[in-house]
C-alpha atoms as a PDB file:
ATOM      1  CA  UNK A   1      -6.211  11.829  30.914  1.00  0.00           C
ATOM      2  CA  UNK A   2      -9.923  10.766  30.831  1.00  0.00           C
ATOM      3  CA  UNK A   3     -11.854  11.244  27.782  1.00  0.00           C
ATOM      4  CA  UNK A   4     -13.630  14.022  28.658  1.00  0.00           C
ATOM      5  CA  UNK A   5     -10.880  16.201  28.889  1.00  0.00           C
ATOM      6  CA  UNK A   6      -9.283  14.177  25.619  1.00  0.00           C
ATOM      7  CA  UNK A   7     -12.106  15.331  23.432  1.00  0.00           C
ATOM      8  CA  UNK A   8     -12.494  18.538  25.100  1.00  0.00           C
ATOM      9  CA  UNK A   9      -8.502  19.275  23.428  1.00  0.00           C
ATOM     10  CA  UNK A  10      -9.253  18.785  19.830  1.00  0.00           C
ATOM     11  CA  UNK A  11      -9.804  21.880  17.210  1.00  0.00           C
ATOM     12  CA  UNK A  12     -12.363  21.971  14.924  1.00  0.00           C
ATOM     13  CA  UNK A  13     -10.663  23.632  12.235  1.00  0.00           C
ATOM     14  CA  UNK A  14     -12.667  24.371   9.283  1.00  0.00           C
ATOM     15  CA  UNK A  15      -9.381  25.414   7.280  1.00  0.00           C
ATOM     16  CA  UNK A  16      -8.160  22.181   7.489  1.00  0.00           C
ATOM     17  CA  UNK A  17     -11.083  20.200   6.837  1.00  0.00           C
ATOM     18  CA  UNK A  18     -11.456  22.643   3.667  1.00  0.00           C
ATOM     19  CA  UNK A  19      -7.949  21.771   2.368  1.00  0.00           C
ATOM     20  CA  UNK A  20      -8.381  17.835   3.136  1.00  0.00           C
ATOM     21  CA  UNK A  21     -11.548  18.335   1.101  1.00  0.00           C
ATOM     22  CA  UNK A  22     -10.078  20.403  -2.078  1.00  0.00           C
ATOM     23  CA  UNK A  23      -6.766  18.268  -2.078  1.00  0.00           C
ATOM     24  CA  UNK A  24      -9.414  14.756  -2.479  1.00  0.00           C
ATOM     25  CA  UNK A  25      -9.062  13.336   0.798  1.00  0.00           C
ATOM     26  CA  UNK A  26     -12.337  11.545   2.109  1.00  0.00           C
ATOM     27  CA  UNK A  27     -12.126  10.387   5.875  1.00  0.00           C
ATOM     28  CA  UNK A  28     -15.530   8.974   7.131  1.00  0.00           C
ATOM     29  CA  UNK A  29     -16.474   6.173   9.882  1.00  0.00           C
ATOM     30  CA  UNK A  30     -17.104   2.692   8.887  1.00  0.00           C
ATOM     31  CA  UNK A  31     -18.970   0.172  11.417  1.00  0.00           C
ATOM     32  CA  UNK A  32     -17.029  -2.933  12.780  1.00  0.00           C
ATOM     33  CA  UNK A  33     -19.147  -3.865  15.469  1.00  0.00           C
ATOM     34  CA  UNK A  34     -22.676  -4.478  15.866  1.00  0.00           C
ATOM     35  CA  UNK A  35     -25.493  -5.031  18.443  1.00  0.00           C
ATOM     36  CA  UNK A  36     -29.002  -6.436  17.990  1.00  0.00           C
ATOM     37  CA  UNK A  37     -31.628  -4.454  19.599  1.00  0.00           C
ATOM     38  CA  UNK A  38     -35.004  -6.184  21.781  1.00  0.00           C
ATOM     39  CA  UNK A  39     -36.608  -5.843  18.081  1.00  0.00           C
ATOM     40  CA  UNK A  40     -33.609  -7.281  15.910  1.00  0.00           C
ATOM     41  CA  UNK A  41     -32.206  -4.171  14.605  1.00  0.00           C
ATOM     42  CA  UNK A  42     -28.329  -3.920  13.808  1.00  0.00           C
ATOM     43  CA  UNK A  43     -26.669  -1.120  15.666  1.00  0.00           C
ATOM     44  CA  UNK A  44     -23.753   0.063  15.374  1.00  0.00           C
ATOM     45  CA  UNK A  45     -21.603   0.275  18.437  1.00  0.00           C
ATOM     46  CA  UNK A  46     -18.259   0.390  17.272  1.00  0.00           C
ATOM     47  CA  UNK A  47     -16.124   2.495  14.306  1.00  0.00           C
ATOM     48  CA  UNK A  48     -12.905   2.700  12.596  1.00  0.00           C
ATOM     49  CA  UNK A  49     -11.931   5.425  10.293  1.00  0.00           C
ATOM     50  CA  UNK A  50     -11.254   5.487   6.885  1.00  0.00           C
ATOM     51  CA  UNK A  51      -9.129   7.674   5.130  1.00  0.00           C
ATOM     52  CA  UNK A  52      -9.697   8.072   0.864  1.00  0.00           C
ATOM     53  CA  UNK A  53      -7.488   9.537  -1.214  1.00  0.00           C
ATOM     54  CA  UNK A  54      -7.662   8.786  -4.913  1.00  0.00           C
ATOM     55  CA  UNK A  55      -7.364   5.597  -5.633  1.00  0.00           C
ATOM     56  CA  UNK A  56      -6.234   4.266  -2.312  1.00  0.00           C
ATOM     57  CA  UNK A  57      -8.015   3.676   0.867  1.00  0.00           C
ATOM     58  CA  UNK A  58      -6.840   3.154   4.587  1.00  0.00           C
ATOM     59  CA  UNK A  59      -8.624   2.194   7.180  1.00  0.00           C
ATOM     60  CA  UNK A  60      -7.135   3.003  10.928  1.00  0.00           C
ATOM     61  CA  UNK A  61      -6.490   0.192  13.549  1.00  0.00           C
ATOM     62  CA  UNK A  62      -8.026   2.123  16.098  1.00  0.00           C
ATOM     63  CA  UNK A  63     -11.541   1.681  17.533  1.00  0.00           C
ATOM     64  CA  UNK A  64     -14.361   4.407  18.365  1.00  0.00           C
ATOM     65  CA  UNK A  65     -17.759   4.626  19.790  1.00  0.00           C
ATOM     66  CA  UNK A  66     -20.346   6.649  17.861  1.00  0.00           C
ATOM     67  CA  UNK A  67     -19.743   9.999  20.482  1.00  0.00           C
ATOM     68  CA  UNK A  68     -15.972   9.547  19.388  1.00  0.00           C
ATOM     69  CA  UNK A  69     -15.794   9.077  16.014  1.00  0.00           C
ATOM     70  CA  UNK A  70     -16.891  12.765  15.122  1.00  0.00           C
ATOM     71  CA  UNK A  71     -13.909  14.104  16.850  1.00  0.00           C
ATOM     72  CA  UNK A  72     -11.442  12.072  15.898  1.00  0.00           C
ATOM     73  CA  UNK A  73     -11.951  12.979  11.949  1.00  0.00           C
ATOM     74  CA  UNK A  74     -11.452  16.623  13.159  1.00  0.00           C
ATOM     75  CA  UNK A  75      -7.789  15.489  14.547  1.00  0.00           C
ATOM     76  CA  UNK A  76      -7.545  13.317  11.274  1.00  0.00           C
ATOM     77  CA  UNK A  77      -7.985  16.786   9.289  1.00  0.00           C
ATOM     78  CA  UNK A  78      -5.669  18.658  11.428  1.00  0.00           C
ATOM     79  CA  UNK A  79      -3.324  16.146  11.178  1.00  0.00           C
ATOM     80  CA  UNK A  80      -3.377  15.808   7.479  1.00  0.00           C
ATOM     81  CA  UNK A  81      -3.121  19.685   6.830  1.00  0.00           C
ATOM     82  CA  UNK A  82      -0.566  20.083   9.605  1.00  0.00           C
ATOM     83  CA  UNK A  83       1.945  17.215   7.811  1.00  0.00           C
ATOM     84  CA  UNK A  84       1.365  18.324   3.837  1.00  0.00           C
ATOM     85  CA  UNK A  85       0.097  21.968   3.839  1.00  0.00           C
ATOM     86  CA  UNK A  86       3.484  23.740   5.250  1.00  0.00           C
ATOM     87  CA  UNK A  87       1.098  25.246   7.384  1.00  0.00           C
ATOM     88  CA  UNK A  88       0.333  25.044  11.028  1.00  0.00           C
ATOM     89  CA  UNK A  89      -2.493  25.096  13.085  1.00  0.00           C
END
């Protein structure tokens, strides 16, 4: 399956996002990878995704680029609220 089609497949679902959000779940990007520009910026190329809640923090093995990151807190969400909610999306 290329990626195209992969990200094409995932639901934004505002519901879920809304639940993660009320319940205290924080799931944002952080950088791992960097590249210097011609005029010595830092860029980042390369993410991983955290995932907050309370006290404890977990960051995911997997790597994304900065167009895949987006979607892949979206599945994160669904994911979180499909598992603990009792609810399905």
């Amino acid at each position: 399956m290329s990626k195209k089609k992969k990200i094409q497949e995932v639901i934004i679902n505002q519901k879920a996002a809304k639940w993660c959000f009320d319940k205290g779940y924080k799931i944002y990007p952080k950088a791992v990878e960097y590249k210097e520009t011609k005029y010595k910026q830092k860029i980042a190329t390369k993410f991983k995704l955290v995932v907050e809640f309370g006290s404890e923090k977990k960051m995911g093995e997997k790597e994304y680029t900065q167009k895949e990151w987006s979607i892949a807190i979206w599945s994160v969400y669904n994911y979180l609220y499909n598992k603990h909610s009792g609810k399905k999306t």
